[in-house]
C-alpha atoms as a PDB file:
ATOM      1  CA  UNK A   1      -9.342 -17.989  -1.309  1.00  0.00           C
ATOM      2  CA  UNK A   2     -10.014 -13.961  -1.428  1.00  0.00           C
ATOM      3  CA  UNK A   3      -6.668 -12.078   0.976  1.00  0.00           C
ATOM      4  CA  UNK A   4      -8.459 -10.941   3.640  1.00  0.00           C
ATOM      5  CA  UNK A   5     -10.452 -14.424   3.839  1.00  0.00           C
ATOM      6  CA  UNK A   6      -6.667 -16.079   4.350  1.00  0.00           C
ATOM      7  CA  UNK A   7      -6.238 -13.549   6.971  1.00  0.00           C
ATOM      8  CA  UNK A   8      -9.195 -14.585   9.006  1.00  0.00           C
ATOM      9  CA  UNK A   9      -8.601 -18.070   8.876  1.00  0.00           C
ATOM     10  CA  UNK A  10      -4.918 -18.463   8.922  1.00  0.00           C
ATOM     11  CA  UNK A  11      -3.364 -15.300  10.025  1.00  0.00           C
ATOM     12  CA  UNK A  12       0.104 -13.532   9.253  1.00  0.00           C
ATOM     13  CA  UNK A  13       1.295 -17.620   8.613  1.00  0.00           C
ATOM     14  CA  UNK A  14      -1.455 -18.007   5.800  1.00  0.00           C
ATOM     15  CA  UNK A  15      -0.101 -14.926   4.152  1.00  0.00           C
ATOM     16  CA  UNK A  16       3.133 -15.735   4.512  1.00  0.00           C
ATOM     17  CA  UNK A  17       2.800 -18.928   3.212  1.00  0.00           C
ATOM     18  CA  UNK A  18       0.762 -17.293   0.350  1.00  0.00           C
ATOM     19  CA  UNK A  19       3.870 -14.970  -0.508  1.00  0.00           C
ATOM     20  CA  UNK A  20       5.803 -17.719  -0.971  1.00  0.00           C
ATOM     21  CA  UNK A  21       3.758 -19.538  -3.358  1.00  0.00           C
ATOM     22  CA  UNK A  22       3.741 -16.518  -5.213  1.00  0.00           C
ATOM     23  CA  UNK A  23       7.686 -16.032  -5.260  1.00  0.00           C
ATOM     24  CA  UNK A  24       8.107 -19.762  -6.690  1.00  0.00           C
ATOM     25  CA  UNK A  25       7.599 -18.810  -9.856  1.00  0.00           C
ATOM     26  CA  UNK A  26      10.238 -15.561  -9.757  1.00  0.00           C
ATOM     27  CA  UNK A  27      13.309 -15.947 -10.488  1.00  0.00           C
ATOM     28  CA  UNK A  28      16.292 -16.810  -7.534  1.00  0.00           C
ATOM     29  CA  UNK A  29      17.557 -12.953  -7.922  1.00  0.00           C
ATOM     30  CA  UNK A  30      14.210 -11.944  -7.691  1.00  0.00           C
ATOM     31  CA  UNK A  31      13.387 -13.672  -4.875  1.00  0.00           C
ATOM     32  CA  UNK A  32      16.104 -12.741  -2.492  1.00  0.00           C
ATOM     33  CA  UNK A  33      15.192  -9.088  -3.148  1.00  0.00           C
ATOM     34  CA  UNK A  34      11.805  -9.575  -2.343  1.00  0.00           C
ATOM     35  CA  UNK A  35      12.731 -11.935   0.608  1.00  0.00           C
ATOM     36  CA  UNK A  36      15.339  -8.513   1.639  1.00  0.00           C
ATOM     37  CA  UNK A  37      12.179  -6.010   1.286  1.00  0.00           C
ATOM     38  CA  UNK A  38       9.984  -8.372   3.649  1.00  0.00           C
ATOM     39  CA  UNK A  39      12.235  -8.998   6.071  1.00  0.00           C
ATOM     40  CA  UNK A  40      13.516  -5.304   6.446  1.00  0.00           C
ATOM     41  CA  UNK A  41       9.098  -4.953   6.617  1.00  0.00           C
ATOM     42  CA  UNK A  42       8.782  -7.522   9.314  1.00  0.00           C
ATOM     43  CA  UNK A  43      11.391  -5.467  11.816  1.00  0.00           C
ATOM     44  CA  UNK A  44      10.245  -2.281  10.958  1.00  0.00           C
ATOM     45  CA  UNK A  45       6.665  -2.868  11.533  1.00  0.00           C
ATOM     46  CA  UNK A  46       7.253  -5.793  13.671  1.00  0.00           C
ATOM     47  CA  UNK A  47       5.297  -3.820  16.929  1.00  0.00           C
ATOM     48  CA  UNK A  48       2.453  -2.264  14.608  1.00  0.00           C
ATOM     49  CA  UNK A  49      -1.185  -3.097  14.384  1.00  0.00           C
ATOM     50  CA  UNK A  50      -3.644  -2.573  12.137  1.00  0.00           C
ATOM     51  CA  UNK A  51      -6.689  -2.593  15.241  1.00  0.00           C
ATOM     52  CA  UNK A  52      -6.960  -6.288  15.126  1.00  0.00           C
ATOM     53  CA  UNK A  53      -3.972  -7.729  13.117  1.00  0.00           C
ATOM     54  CA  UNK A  54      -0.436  -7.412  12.470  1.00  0.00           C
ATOM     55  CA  UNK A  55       0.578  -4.491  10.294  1.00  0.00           C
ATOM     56  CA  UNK A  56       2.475  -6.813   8.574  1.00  0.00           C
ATOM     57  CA  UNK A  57      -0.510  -8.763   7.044  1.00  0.00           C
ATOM     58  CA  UNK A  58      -1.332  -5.343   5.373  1.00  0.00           C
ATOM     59  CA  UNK A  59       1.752  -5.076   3.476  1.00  0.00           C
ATOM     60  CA  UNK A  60       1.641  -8.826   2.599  1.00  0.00           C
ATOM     61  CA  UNK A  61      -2.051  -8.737   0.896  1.00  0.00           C
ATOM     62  CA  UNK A  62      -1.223  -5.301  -1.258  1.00  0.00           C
ATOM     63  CA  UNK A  63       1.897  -7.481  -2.813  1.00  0.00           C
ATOM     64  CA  UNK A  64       0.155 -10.772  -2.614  1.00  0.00           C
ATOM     65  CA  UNK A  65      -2.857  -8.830  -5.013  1.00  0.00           C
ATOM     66  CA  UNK A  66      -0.110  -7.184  -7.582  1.00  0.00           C
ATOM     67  CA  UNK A  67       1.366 -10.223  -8.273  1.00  0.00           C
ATOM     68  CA  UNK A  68      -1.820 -12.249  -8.328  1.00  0.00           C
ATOM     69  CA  UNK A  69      -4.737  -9.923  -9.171  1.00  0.00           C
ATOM     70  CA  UNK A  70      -2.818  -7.266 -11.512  1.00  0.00           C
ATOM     71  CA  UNK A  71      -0.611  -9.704 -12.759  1.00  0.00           C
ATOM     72  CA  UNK A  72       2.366  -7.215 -12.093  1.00  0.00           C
ATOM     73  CA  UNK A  73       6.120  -8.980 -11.901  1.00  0.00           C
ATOM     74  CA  UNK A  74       8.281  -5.939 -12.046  1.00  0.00           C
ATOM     75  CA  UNK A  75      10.447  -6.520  -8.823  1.00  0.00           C
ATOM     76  CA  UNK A  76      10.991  -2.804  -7.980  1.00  0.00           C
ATOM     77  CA  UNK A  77       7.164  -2.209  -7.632  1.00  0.00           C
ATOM     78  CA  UNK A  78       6.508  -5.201  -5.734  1.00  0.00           C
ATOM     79  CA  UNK A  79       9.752  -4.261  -3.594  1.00  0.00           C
ATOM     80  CA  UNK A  80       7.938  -0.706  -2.997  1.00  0.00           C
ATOM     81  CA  UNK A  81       4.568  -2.139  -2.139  1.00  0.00           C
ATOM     82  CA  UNK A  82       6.268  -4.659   1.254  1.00  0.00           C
ATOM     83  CA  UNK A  83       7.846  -0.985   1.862  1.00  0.00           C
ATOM     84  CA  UNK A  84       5.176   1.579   0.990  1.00  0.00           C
ATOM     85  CA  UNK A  85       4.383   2.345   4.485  1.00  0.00           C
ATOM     86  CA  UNK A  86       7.667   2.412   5.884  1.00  0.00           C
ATOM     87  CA  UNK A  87       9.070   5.314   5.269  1.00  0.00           C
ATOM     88  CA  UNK A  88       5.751   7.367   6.750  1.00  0.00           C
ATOM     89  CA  UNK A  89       5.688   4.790   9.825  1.00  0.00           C
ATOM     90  CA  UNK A  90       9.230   4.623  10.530  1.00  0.00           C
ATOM     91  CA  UNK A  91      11.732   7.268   8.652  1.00  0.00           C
ATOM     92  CA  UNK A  92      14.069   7.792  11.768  1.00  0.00           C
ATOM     93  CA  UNK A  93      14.688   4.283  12.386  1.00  0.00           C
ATOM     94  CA  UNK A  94      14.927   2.979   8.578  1.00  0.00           C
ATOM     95  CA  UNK A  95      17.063   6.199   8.016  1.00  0.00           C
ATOM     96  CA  UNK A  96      19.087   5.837  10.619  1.00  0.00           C
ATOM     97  CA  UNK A  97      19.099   9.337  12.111  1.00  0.00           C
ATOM     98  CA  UNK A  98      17.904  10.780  16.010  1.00  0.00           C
ATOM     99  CA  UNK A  99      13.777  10.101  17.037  1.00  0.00           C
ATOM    100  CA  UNK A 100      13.508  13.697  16.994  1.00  0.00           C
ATOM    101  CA  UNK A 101      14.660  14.860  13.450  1.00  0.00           C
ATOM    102  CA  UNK A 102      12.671  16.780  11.774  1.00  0.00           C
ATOM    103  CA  UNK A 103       9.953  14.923   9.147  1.00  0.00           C
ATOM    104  CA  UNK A 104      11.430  16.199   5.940  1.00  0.00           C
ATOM    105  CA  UNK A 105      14.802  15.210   7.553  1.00  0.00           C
ATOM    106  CA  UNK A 106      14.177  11.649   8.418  1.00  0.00           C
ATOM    107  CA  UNK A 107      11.984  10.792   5.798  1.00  0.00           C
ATOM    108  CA  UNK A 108      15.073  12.066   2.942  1.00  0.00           C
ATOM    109  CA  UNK A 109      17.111   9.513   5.301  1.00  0.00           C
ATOM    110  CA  UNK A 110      14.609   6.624   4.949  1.00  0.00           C
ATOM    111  CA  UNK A 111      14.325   7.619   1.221  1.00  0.00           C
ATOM    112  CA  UNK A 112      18.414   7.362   0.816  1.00  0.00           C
ATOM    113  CA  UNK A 113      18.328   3.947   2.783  1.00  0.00           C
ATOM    114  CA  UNK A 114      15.614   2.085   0.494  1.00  0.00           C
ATOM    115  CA  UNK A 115      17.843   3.903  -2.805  1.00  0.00           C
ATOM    116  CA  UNK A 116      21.496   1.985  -1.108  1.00  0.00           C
ATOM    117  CA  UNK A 117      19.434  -1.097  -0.134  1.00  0.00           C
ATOM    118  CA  UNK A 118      17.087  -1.571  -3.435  1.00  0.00           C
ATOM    119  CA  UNK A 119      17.521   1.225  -6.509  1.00  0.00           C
ATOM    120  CA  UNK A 120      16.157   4.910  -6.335  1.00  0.00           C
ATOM    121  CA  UNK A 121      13.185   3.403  -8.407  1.00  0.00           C
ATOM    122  CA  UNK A 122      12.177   1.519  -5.306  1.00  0.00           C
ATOM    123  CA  UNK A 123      13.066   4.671  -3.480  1.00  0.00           C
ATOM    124  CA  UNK A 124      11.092   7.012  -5.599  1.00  0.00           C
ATOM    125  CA  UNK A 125       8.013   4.664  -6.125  1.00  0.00           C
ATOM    126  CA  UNK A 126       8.202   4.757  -1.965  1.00  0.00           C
ATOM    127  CA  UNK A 127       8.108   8.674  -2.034  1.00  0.00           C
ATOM    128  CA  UNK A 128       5.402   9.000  -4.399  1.00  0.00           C
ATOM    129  CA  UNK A 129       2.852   6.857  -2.094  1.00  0.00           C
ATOM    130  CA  UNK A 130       4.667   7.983   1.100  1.00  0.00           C
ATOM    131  CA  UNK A 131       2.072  11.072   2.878  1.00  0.00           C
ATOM    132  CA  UNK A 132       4.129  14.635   3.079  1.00  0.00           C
ATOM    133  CA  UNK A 133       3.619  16.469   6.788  1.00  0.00           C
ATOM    134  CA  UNK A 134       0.444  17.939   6.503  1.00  0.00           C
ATOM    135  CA  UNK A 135      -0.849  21.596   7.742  1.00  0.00           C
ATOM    136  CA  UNK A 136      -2.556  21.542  11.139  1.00  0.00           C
ATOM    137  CA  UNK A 137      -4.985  24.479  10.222  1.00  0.00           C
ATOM    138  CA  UNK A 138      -6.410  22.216   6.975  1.00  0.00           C
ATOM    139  CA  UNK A 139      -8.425  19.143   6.994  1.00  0.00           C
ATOM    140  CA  UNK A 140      -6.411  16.279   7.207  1.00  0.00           C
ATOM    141  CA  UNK A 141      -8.434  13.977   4.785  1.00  0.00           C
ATOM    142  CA  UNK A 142      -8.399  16.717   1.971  1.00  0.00           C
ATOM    143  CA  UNK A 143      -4.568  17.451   2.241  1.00  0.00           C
ATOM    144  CA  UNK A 144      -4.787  13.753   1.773  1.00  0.00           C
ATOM    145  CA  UNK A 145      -6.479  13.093  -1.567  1.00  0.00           C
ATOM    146  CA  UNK A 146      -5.065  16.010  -3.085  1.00  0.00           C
ATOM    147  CA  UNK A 147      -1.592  14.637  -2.459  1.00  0.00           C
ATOM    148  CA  UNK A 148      -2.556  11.142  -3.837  1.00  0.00           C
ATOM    149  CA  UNK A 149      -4.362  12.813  -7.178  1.00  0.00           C
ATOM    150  CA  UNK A 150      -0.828  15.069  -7.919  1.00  0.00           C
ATOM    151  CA  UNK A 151       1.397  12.046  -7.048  1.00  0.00           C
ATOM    152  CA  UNK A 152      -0.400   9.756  -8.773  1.00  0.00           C
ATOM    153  CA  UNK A 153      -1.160  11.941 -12.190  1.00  0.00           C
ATOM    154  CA  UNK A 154       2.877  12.068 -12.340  1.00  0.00           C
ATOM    155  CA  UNK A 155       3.987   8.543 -11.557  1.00  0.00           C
ATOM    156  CA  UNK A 156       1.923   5.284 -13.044  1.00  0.00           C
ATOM    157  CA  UNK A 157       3.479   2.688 -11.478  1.00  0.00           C
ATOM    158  CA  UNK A 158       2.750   4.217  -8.390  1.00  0.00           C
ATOM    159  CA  UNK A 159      -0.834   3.918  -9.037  1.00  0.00           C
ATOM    160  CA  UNK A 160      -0.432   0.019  -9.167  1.00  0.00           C
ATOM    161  CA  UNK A 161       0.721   0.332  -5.117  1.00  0.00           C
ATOM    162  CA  UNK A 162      -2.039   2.447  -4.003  1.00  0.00           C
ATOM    163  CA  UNK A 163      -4.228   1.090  -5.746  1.00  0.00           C
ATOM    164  CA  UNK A 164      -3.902  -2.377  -4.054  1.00  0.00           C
ATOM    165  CA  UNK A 165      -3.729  -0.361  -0.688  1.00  0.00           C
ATOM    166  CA  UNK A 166      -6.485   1.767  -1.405  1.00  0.00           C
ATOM    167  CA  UNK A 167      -8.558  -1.894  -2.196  1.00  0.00           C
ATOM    168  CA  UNK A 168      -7.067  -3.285   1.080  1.00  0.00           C
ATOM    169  CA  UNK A 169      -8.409  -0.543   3.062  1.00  0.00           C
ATOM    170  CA  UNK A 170     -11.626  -0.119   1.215  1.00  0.00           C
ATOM    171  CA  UNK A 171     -12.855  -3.462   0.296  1.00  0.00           C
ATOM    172  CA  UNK A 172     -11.643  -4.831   3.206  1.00  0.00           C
ATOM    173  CA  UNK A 173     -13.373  -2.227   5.458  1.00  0.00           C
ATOM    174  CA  UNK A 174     -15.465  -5.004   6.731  1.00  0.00           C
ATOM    175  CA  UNK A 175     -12.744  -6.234   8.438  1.00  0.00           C
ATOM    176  CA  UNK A 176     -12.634  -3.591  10.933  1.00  0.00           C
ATOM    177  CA  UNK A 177     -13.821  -2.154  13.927  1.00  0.00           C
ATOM    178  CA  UNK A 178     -17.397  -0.120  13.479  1.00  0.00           C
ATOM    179  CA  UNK A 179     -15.461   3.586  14.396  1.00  0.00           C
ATOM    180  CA  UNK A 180     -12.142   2.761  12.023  1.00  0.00           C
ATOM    181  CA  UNK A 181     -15.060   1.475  10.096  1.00  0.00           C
ATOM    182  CA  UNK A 182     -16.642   4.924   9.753  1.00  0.00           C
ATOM    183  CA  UNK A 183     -13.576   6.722   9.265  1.00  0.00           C
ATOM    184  CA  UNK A 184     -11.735   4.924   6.855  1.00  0.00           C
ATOM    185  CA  UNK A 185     -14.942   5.246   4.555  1.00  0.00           C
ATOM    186  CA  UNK A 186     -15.076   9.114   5.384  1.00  0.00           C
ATOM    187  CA  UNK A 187     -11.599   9.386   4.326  1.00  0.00           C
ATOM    188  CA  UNK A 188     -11.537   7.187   1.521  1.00  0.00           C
ATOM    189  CA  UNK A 189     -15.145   7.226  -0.602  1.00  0.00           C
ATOM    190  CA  UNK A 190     -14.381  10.657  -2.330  1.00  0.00           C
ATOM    191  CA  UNK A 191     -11.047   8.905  -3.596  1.00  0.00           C
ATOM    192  CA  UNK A 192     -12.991   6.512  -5.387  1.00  0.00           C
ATOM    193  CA  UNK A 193     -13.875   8.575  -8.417  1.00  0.00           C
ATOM    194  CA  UNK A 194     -10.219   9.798  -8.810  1.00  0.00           C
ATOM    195  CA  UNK A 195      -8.866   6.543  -9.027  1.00  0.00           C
ATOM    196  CA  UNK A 196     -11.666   5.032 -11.460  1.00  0.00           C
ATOM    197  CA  UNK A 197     -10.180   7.591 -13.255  1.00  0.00           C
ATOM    198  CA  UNK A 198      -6.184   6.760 -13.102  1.00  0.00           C
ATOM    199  CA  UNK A 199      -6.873   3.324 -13.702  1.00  0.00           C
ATOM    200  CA  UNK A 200      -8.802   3.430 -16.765  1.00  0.00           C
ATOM    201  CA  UNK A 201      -5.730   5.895 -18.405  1.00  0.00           C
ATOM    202  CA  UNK A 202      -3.763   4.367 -21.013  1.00  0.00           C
ATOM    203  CA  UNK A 203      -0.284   4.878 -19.425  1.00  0.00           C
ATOM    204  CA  UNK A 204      -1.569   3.010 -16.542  1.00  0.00           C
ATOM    205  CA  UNK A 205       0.837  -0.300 -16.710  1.00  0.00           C
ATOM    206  CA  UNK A 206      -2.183  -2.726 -16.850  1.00  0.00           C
ATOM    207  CA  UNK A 207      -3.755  -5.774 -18.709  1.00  0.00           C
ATOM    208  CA  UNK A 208      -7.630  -4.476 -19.589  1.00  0.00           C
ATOM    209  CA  UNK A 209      -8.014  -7.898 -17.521  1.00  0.00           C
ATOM    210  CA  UNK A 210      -6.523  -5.937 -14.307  1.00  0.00           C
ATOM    211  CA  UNK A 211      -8.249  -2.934 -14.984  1.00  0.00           C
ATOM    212  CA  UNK A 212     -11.574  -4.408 -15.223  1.00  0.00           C
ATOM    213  CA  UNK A 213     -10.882  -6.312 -11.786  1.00  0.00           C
ATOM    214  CA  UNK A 214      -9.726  -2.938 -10.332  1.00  0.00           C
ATOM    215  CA  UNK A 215     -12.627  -1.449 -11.427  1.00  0.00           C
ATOM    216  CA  UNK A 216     -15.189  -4.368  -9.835  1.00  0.00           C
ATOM    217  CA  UNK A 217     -13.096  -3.649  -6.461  1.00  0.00           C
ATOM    218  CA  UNK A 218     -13.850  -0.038  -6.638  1.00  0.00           C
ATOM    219  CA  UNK A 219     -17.186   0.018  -6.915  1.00  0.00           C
ATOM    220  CA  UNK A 220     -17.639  -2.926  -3.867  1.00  0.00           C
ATOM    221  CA  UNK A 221     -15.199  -0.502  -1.997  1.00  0.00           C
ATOM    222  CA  UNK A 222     -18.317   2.569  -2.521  1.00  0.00           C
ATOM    223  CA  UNK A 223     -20.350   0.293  -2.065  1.00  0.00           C
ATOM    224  CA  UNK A 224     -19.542  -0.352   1.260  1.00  0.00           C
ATOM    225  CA  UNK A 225     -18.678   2.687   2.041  1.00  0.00           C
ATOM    226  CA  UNK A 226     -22.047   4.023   1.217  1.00  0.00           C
ATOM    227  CA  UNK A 227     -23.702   1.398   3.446  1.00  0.00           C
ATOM    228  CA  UNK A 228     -21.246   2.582   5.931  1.00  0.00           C
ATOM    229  CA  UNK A 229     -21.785   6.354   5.802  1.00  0.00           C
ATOM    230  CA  UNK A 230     -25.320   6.268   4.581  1.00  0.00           C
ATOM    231  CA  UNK A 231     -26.950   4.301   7.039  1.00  0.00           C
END
């Protein structure tokens, strides 16, 4: 049954039950990290919603995909993807420091807090996907894509994260209300040709099986969009 299909019918317990199936075949060290990196997800996020779901489910169907879709087992990656959002949703409380420290200052806190907790690989593959503090007198969107095209050129495991996200958000912009809707495909449908791009690279850690499925999911995710933004 397609992710955001579970989600419909079952909810956060479908997914979670989903995850599990997933972890049975990792290994019991494996497990309890990626048991850690879900649990530390579920309090951070524990109050967020994604308009009409959990955050939580989010975070659940871009590792659920990696493991099942991409065929991906490295630990630290799927560790970063139940965190990827964490550090840019919550950096004072997962670093530990006052609400009202600066961004670069709580979000080098949350980074140091993943690095104790996991490895600075987790850490680092959390930075690369995490968004910096963006100009006020620039367009938001832009600042945006050009972050995720530098970040991603340097760092290919990273692409395996937002790539999943960026399918979450895009294929599964259906799932949505008609105005987040309209501007998730405004912000999103210029990525799409970047990210074609990325994936099909050699030093892009996937099977040509993955790829090819990667690929299919962009082009539904223009698709959409288009019918979204062109109608």
């Amino acid at each position: 049954m397609p992710l955001h299909a579970i989600t419909e019918v079952y909810g956060e317990a479908g997914l979670r039950d989903r995850f599990a199936l997933e972890l049975e075949s990792f290994a019991p060290d494996e497990r309890k990290q990626l048991v850690e990196a879900l649990d530390l997800a579920s309090r951070l996020h524990a109050t967020d919603r994604r308009v009409r779901e959990p955050y939580l489910n989010h975070l659940l169907r871009v590792a659920i995909r990696i493991i099942r879709y991409y065929g991906v087992r490295d630990i630290d990656v799927l560790v970063a993807a139940l965190l990827h959002d964490a550090v840019e949703d919550h950096p004072a409380e997962l670093g530990g420091v006052e609400p009202d420290s600066s961004y670069t200052e709580a979000t080098e806190a949350a980074l140091a807090e993943l690095s104790r907790r996991f490895n600075p690989r987790v850490a680092e593959l959390v930075r690369s996907v995490t968004n910096p503090e963006y100009d006020p007198a620039r367009d938001k969107h832009e600042q945006y894509r050009m972050h995720v095209a530098e970040n991603l050129e340097r760092d290919p495991w990273a692409r395996i994260i937002k790539i999943s996200d960026f399918t979450d958000n895009g294929v599964g912009v259906i799932h949505t209300t008609l105005d987040k809707a309209y501007s998730s495909a405004r912000k999103y449908r210029p990525l799409v040709p970047t990210l074609r791009e990325l994936v099909g690279r050699p030093d892009t850690p996937l099977s040509t099986q993955a790829k090819e499925h990667i690929l299919d999911q962009l082009d539904l995710a223009e698709e959409r969009f288009a019918a979204i933004l062109d109608d």
